[in-house]
N, C-alpha and C. Protein backbone atom coordinates (compact mmCIF):
# COMPACT_ATOMS: atom_id res chain seq x y z
N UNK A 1 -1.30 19.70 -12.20
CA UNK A 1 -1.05 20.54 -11.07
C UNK A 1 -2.13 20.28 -10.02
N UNK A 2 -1.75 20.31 -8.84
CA UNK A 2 -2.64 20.00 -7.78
C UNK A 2 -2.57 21.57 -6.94
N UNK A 3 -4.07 21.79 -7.02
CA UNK A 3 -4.38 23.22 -6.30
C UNK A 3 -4.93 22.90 -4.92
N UNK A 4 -4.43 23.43 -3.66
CA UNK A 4 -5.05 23.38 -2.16
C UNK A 4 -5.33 24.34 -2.22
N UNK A 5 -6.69 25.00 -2.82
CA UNK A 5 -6.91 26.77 -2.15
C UNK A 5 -6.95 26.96 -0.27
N UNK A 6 -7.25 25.81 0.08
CA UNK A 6 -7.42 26.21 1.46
C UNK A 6 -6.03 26.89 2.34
N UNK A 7 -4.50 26.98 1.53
CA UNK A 7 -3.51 26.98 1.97
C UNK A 7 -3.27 28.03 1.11
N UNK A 8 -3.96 28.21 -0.15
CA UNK A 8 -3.25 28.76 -1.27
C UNK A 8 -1.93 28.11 -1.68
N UNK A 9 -1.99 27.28 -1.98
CA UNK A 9 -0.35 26.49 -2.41
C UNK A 9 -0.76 25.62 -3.52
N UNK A 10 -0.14 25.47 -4.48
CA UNK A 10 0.21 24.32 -5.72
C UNK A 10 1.57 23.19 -5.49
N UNK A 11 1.19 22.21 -6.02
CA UNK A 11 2.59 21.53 -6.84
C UNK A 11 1.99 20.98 -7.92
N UNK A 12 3.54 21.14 -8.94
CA UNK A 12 3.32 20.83 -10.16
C UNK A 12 3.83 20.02 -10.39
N UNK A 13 3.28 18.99 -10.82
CA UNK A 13 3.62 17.58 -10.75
C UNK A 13 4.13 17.01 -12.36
N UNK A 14 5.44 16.67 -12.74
CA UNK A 14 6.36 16.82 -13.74
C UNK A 14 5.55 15.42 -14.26
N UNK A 15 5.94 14.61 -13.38
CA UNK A 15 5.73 13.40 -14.42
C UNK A 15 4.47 12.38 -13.74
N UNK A 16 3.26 12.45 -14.63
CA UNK A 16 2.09 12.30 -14.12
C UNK A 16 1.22 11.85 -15.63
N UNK A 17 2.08 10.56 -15.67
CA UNK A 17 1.16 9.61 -16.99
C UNK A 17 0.03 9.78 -17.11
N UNK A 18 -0.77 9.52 -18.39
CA UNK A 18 -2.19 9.46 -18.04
C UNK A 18 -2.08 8.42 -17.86
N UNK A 19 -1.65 7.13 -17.63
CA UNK A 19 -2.60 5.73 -16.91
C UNK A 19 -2.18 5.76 -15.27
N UNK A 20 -1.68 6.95 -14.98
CA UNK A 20 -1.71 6.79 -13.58
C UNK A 20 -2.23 7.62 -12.67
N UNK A 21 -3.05 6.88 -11.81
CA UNK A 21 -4.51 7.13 -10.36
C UNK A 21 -3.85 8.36 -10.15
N UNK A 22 -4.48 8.58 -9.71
CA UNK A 22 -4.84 10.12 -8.62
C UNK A 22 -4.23 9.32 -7.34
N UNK A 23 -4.82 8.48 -6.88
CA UNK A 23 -4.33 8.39 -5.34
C UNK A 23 -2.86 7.53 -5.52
N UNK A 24 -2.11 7.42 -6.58
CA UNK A 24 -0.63 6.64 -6.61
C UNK A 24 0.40 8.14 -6.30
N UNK A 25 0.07 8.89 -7.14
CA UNK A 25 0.66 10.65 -6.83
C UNK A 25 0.65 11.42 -5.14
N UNK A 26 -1.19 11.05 -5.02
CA UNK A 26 -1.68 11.26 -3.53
C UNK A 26 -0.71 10.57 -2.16
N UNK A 27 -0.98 9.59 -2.50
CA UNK A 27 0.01 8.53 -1.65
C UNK A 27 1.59 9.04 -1.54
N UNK A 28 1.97 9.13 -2.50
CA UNK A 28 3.51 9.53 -2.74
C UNK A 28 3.48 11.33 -2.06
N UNK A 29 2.91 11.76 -2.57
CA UNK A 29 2.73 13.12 -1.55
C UNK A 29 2.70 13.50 -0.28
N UNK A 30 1.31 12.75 0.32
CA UNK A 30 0.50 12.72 2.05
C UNK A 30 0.94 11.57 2.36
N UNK A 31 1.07 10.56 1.99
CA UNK A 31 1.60 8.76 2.62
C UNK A 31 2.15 9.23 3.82
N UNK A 32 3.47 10.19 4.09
CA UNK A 32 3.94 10.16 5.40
C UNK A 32 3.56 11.49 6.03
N UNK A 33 3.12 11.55 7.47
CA UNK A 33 2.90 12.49 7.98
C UNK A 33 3.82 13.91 8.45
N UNK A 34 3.45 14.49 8.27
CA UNK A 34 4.69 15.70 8.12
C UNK A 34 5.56 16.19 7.03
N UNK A 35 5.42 15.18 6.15
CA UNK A 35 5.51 15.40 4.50
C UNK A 35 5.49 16.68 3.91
N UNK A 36 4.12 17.25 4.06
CA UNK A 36 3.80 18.72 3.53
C UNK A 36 4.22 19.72 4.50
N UNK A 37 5.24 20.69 4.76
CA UNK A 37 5.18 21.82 5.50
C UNK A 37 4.47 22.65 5.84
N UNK A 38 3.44 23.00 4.99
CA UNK A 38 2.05 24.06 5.10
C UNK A 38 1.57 23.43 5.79
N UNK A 39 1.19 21.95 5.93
CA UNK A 39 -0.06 21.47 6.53
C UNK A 39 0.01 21.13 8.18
N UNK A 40 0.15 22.02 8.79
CA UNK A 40 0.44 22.14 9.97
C UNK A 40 -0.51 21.22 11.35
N UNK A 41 -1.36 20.93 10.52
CA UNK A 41 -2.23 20.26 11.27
C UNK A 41 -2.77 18.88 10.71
N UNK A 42 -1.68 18.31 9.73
CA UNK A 42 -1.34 16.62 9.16
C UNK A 42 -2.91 16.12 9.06
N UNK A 43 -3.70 17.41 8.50
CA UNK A 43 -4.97 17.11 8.09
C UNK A 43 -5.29 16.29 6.30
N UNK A 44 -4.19 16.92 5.72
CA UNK A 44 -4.14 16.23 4.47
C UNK A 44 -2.98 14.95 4.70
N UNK A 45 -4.17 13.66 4.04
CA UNK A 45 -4.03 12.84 4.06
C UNK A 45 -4.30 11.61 3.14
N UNK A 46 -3.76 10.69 2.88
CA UNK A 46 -4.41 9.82 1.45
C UNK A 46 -6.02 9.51 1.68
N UNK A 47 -6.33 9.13 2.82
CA UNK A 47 -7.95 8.55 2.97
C UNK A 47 -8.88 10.12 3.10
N UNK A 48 -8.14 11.25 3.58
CA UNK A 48 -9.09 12.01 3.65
C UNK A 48 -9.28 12.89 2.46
N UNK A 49 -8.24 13.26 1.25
CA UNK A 49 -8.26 13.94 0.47
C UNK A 49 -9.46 13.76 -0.51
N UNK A 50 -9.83 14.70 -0.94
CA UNK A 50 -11.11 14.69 -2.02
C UNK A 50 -10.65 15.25 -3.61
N UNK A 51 -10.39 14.86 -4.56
CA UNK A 51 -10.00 15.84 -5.85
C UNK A 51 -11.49 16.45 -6.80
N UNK A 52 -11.27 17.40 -6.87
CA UNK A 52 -11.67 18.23 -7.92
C UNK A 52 -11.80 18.98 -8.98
N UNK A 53 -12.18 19.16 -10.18
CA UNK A 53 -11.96 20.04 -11.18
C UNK A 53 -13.21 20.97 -11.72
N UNK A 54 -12.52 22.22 -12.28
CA UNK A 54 -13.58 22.88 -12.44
C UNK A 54 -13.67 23.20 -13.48
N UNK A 55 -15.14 23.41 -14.27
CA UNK A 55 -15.27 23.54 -15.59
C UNK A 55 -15.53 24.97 -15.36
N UNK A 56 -14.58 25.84 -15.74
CA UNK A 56 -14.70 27.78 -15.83
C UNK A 56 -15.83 27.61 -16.77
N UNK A 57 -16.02 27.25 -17.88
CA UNK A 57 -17.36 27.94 -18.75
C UNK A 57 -18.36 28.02 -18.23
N UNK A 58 -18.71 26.51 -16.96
CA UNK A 58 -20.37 26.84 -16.36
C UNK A 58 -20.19 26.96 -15.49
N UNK A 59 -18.70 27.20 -14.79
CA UNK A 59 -18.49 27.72 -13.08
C UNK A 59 -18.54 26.62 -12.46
N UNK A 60 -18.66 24.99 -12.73
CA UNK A 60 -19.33 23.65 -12.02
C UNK A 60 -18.12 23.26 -11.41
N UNK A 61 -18.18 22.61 -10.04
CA UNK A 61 -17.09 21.68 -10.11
C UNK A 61 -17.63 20.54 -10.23
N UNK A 62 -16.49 19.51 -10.44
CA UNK A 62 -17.20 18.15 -10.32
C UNK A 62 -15.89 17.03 -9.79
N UNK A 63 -16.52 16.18 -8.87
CA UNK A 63 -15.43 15.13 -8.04
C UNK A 63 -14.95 14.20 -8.80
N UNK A 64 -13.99 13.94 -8.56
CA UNK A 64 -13.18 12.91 -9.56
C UNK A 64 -12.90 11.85 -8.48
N UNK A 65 -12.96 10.70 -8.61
CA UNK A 65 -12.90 9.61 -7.88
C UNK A 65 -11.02 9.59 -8.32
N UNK A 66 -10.39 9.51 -6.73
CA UNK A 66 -8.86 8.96 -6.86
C UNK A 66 -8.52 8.04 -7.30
N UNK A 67 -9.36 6.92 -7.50
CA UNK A 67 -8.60 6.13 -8.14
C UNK A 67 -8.80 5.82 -9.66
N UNK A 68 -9.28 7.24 -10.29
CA UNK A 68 -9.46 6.67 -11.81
C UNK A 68 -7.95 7.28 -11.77
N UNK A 69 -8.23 7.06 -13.53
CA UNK A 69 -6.75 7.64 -14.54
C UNK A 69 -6.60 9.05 -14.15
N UNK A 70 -5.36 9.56 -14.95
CA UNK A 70 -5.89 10.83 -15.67
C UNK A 70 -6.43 11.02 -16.66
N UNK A 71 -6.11 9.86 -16.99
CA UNK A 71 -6.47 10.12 -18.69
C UNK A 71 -7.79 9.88 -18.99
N UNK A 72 -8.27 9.23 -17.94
CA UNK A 72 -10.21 9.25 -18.06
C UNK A 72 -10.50 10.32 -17.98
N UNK A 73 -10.39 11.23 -16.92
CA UNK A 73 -10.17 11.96 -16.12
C UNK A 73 -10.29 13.17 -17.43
N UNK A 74 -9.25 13.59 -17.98
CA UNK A 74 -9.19 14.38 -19.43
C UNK A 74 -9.93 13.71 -20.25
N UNK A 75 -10.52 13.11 -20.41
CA UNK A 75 -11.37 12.63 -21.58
C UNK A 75 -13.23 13.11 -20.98
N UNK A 76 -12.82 13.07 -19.91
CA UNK A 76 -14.53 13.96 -19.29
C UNK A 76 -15.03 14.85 -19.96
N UNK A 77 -16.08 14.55 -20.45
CA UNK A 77 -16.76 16.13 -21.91
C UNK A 77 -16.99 17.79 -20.78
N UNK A 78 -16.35 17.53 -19.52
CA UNK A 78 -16.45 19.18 -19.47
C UNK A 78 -15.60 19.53 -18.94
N UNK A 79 -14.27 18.51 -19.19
CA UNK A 79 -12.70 18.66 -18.37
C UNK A 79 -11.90 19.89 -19.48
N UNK A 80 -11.15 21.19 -19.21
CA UNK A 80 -10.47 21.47 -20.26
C UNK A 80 -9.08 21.92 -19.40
N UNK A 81 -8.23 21.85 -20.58
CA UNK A 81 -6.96 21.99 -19.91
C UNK A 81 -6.30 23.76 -20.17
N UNK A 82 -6.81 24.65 -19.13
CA UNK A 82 -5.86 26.20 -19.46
C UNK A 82 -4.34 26.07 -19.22
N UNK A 83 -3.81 26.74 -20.08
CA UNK A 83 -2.54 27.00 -19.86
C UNK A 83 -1.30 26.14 -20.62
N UNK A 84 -2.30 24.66 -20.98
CA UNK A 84 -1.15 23.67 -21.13
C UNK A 84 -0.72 22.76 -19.83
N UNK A 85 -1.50 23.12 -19.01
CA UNK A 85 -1.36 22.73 -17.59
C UNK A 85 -2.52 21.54 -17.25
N UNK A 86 -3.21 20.69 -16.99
CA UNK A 86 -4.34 20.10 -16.02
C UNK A 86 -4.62 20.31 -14.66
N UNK A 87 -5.13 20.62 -14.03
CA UNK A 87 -5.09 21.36 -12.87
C UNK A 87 -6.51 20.88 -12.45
N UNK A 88 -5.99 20.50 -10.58
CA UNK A 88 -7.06 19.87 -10.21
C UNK A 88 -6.83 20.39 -8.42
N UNK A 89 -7.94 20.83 -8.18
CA UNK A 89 -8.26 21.44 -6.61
C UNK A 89 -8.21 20.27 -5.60
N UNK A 90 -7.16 20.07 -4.64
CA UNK A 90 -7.25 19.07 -3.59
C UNK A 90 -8.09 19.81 -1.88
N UNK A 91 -9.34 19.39 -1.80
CA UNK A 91 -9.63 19.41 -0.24
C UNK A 91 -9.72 18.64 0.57
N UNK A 92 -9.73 18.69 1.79
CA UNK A 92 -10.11 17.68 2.85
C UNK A 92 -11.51 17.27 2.88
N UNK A 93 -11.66 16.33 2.71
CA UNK A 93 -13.09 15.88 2.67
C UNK A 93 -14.05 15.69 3.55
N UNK A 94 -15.02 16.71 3.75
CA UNK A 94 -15.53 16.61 4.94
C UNK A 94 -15.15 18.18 6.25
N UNK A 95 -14.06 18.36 5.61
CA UNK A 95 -13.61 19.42 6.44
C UNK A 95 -14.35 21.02 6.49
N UNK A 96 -14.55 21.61 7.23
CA UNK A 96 -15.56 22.69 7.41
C UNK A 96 -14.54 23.87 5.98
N UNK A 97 -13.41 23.78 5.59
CA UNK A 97 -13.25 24.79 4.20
C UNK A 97 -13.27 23.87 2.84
N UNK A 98 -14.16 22.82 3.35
CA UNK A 98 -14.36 21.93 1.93
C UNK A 98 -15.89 22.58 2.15
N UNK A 99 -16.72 22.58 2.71
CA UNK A 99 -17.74 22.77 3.16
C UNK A 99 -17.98 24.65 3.05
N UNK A 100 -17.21 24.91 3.36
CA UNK A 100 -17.11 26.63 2.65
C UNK A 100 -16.93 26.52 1.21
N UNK A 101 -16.18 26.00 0.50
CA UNK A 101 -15.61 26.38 -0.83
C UNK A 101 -16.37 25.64 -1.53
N UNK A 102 -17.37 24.27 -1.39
CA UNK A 102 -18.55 23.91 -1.89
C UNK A 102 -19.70 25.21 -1.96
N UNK A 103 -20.09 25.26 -0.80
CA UNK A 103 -21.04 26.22 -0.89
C UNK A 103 -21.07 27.72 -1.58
N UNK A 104 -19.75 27.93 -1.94
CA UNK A 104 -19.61 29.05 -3.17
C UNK A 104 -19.18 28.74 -5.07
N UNK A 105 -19.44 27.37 -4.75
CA UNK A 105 -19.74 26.31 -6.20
C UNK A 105 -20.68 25.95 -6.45
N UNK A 106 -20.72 25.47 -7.72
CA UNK A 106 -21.97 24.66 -7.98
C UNK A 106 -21.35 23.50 -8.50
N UNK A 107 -21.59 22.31 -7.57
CA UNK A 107 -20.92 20.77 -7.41
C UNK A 107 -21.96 20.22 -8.35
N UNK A 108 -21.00 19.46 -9.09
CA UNK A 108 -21.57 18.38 -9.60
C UNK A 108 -21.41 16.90 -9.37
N UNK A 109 -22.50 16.23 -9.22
CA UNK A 109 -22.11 14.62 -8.82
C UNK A 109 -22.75 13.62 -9.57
């Protein structure tokens, strides 16, 4: 599942191998402009998007480079999966509510 808190919106993404990138999904999503309806201002984009996940036990987030797996990706010693779900926070990178929602985390790099 891909979380935009900045919109409050999800999609849940059905079929999402683990040997396949983050930015092959990304691409297929943002690739064309006007794509997303929420995003009213065609700010999400393949080059600008940033992914994230958060480890709830120590509150951390930490950046996941788009073009690994998933399945690396889940194999990370502080990745866990609630729900039965994988779930990963998409922001604009660089953008002043990536820059808010950092600063009420504790990022890991």
């Amino acid at each position: 599942m891909f979380v935009y808190p900045e919109y409050r919106q999800m999609d849940f993404i059905q079929a999402f191998n683990e040997k396949s990138r983050f930015v092959d999904h990304i691409e297929l999503m943002f690739g064309t402009p006007g794509q997303v309806p929420w995003d009213t201002e065609q700010k999400y984009s393949v080059e600008r998007l940033q992914v994230y996940f958060e480890d709830r036990k120590t509150e951390q987030i930490y950046k996941v480079d788009k073009e690994e797996t998933l399945g690396k990706t889940l194999k990370h010693k502080r990745y866990a999966v609630y729900n039965g779900t994988p779930s990963f926070i998409l922001l604009v990178e660089g953008s002043n509510y990536e820059k808010y929602f950092l600063t009420n985390q504790k990022l890991v790099t």
